[in-house]
N, C-alpha and C. Protein backbone atom coordinates (compact mmCIF):
# COMPACT_ATOMS: atom_id res chain seq x y z
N UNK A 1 -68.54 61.66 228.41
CA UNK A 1 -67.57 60.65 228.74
C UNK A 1 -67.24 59.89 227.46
N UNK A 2 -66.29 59.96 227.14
CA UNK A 2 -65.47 58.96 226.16
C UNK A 2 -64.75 57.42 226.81
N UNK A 3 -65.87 56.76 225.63
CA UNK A 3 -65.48 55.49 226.04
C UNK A 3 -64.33 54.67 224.97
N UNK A 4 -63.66 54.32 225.75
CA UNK A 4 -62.70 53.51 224.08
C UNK A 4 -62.76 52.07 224.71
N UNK A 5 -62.69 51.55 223.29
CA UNK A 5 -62.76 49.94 223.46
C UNK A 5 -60.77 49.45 222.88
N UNK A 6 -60.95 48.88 223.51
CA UNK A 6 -59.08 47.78 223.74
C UNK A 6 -59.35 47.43 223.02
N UNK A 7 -58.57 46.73 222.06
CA UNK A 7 -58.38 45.61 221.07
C UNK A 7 -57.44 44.35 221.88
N UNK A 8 -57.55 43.03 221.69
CA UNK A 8 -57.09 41.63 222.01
C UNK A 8 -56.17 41.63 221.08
N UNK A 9 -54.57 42.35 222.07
CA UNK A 9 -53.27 42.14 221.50
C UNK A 9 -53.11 41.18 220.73
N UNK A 10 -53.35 39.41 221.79
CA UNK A 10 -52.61 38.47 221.23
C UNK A 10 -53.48 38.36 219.91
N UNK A 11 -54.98 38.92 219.35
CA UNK A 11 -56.05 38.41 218.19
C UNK A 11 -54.92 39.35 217.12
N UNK A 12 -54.68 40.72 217.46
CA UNK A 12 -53.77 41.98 216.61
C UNK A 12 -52.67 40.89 216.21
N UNK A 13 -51.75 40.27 217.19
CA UNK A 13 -50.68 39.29 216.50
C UNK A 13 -50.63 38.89 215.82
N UNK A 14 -51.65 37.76 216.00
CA UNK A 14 -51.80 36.86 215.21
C UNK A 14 -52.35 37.27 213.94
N UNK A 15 -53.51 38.44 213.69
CA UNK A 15 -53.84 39.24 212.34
C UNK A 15 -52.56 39.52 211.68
N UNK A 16 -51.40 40.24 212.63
CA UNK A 16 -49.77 40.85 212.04
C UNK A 16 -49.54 39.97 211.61
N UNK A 17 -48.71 38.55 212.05
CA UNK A 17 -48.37 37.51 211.18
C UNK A 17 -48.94 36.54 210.27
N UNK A 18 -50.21 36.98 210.12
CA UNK A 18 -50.44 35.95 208.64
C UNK A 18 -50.51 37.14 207.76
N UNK A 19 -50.70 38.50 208.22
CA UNK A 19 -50.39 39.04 206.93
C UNK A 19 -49.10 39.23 206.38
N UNK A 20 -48.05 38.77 207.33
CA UNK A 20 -46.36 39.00 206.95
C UNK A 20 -46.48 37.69 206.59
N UNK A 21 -47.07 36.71 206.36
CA UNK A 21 -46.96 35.12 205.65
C UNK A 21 -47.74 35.23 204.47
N UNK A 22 -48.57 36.36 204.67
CA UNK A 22 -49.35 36.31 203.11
C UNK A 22 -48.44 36.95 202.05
N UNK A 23 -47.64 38.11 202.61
CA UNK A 23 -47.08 38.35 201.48
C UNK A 23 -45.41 37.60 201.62
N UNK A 24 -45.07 36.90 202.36
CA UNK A 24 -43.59 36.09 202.04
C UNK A 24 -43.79 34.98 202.08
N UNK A 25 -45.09 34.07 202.06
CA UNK A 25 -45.03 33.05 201.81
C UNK A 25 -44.67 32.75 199.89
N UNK A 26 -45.45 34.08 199.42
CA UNK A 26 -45.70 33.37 198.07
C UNK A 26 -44.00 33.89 197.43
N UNK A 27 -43.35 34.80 198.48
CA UNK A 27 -42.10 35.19 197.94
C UNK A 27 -41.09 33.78 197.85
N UNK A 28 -41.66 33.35 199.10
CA UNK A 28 -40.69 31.94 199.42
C UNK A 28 -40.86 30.98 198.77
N UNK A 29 -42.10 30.73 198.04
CA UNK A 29 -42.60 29.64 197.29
C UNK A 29 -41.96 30.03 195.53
N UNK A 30 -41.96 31.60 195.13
CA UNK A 30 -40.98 31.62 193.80
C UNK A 30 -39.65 31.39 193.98
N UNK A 31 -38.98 31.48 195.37
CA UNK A 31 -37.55 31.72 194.94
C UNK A 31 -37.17 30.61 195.16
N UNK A 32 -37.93 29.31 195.45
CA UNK A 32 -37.81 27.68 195.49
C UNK A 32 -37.79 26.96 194.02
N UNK A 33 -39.09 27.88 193.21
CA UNK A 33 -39.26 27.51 192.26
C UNK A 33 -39.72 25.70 192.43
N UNK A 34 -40.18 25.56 191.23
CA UNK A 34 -41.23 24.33 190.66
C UNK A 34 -39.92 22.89 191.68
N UNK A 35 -38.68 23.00 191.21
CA UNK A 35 -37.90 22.32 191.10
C UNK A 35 -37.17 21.68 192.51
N UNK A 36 -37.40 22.79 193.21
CA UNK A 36 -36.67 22.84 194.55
C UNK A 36 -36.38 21.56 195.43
N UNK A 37 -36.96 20.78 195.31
CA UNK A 37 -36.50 19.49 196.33
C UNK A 37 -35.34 18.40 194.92
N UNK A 38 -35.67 18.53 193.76
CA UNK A 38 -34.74 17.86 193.20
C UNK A 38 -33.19 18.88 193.41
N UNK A 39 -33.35 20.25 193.43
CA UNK A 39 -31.85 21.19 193.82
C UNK A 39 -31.58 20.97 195.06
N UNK A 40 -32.36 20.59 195.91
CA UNK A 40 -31.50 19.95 197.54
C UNK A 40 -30.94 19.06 197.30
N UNK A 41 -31.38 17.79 197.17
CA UNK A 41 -30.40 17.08 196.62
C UNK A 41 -29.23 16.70 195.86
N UNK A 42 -29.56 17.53 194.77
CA UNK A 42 -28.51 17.42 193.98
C UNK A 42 -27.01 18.45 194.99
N UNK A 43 -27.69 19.37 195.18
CA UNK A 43 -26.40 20.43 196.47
C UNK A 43 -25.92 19.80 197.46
N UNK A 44 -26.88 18.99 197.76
CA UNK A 44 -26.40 18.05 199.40
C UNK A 44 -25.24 16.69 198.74
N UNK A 45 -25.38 16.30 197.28
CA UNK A 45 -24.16 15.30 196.53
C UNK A 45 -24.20 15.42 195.37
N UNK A 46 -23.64 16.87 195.03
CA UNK A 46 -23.67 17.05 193.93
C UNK A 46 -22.22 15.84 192.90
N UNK A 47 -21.51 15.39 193.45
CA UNK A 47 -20.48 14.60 192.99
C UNK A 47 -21.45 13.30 191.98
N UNK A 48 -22.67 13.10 192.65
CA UNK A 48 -23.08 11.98 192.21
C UNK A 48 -24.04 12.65 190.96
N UNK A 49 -23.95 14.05 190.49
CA UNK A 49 -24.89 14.36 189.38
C UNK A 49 -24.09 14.93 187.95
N UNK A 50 -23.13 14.17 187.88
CA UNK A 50 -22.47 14.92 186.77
C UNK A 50 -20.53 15.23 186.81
N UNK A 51 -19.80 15.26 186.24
CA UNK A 51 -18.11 15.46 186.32
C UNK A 51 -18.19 16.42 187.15
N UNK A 52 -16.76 16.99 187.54
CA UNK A 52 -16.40 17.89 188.19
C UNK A 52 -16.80 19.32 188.11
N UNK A 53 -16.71 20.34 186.96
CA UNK A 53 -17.27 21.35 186.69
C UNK A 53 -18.78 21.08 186.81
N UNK A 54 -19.34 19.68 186.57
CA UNK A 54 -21.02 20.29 186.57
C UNK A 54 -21.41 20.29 187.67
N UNK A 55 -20.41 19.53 188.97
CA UNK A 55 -20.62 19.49 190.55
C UNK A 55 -20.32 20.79 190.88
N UNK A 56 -19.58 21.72 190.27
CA UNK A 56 -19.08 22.86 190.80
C UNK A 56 -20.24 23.63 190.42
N UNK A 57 -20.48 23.70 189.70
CA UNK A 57 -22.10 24.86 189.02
C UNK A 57 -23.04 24.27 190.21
N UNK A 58 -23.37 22.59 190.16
CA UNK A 58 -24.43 22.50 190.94
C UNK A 58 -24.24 23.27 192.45
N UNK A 59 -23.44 23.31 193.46
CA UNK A 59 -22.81 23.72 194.54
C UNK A 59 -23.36 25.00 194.48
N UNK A 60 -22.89 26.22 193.30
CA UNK A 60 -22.58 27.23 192.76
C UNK A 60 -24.44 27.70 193.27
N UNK A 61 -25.33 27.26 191.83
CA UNK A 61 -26.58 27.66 192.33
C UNK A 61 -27.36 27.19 193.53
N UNK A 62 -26.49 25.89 194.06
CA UNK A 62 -27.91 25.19 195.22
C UNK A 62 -27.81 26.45 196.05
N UNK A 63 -26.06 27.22 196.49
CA UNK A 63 -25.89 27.75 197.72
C UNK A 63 -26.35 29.24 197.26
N UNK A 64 -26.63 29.65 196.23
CA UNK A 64 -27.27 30.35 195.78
C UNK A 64 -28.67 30.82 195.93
N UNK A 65 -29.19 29.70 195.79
CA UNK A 65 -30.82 29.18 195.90
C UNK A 65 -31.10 29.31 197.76
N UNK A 66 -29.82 28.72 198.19
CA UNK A 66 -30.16 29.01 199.88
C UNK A 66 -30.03 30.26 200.19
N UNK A 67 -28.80 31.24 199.82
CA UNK A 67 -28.96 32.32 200.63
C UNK A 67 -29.86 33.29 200.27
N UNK A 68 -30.51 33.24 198.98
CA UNK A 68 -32.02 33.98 198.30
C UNK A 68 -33.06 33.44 199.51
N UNK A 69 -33.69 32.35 199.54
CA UNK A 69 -34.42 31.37 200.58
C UNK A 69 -33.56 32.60 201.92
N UNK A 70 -32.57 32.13 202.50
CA UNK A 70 -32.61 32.79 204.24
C UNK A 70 -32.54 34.24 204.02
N UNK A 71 -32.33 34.82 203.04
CA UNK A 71 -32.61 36.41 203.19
C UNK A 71 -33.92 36.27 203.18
N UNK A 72 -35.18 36.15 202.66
CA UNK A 72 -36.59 36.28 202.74
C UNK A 72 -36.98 35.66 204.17
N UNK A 73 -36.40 34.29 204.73
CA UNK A 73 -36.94 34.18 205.55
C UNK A 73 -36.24 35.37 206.74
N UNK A 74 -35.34 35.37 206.81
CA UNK A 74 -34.78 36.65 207.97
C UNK A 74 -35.41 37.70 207.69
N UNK A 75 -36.13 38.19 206.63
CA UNK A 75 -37.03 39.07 206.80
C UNK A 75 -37.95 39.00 207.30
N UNK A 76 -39.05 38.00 206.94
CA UNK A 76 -40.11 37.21 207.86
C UNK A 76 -40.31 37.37 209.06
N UNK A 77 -38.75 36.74 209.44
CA UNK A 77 -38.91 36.52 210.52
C UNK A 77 -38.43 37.53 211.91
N UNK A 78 -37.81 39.03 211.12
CA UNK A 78 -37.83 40.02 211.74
C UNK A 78 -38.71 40.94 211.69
N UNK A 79 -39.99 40.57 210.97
CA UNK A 79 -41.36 41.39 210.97
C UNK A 79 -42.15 40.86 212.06
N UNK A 80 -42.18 39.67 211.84
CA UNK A 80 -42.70 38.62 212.89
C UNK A 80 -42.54 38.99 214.41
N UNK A 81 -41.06 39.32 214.31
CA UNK A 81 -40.65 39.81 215.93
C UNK A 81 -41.31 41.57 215.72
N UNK A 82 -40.88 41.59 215.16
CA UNK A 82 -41.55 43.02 215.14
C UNK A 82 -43.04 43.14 216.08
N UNK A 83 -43.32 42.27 215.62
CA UNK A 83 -44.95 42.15 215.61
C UNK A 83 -45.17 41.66 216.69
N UNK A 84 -44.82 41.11 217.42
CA UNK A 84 -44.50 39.92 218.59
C UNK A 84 -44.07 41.26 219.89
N UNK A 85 -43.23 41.88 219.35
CA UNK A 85 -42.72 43.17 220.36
C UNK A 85 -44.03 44.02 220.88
N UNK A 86 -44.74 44.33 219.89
CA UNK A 86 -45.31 45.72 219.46
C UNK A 86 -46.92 45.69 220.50
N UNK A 87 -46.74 46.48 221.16
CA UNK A 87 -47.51 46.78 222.39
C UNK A 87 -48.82 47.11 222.00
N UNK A 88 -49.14 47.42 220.78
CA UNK A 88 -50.59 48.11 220.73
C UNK A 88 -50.67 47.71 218.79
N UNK A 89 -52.16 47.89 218.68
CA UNK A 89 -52.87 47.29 217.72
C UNK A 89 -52.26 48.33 216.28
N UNK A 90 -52.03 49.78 216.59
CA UNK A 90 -51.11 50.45 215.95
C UNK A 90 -49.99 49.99 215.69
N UNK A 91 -49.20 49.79 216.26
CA UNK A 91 -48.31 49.59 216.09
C UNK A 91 -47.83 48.78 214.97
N UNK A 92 -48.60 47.33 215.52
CA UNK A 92 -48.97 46.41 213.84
C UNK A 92 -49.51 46.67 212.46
N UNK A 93 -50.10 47.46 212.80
CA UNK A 93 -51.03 48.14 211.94
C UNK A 93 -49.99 48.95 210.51
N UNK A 94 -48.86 49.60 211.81
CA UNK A 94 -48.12 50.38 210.86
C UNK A 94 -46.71 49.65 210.26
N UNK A 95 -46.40 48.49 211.36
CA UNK A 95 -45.65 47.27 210.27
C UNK A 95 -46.29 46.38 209.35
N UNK A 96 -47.42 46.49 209.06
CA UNK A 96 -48.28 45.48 207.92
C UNK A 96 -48.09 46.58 206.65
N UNK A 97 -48.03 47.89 207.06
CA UNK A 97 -47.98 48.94 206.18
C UNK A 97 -46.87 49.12 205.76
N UNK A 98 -46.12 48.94 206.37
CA UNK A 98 -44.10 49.18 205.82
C UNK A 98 -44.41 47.55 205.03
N UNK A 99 -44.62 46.77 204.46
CA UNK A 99 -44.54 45.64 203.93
C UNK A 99 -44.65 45.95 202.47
C-alpha cells in the first residue's frame, strides 16, 4: 500500500508568494532608486522645481520612473495570481521556477 502525504495548499501559497516578493521586491526597490520619494514630488508639481523645459524633463522621467515601477509590479502581481489559482503544491513549485 502506498501512502502519500497532502501538502497544506494555503502553507504552498503563502511559500509561492514570498518567493515572488523575494525576487521583485529587490527589483522594485532598484527601479525606485535611493531618490524616489524626492521624484514623486517633484512629478506630482513639477512647475514649482525649475522653468518650463526643466518641468518638462521632470514630467518626462517621473512618468517614466512610474511605468518601469507598474510593469514590475503587474508582474508580481500576475505570479501572485498565478499562485493563488494553482491547485497543487506542483504547480507552485513550477511557477517559482519560471521566475
Amino acid at each position: 500500500m502506498k501512502i502519500e502525504g497532502k501538502k497544506d495548499i494555503a502553507a504552498e501559497r503563502l511559500r509561492g508568494r514570498a518567493a515572488v516578493d523575494a525576487v521583485y521586491v529587490p527589483r522594485i526597490n532598484a527601479a525606485m532608486g535611493p531618490k524616489f520619494a524626492l521624484y514623486i514630488v517633484k512629478g506630482m508639481d513639477s512647475s514649482r522645481f525649475g522653468g518650463e523645459d526643466e518641468a518638462l524633463e521632470i514630467e518626462k522621467n517621473y512618468r517614466t520612473m512610474i511605468d518601469r515601477l507598474a510593469t514590475i509590479e503587474s508582474e508580481r502581481q500576475a505570479l501572485q495570481a498565478r499562485i493563488d489559482a494553482a491547485t497543487t503544491a506542483a504547480e507552485i513549485d513550477a511557477i517559482i521556477a519560471s521566475i
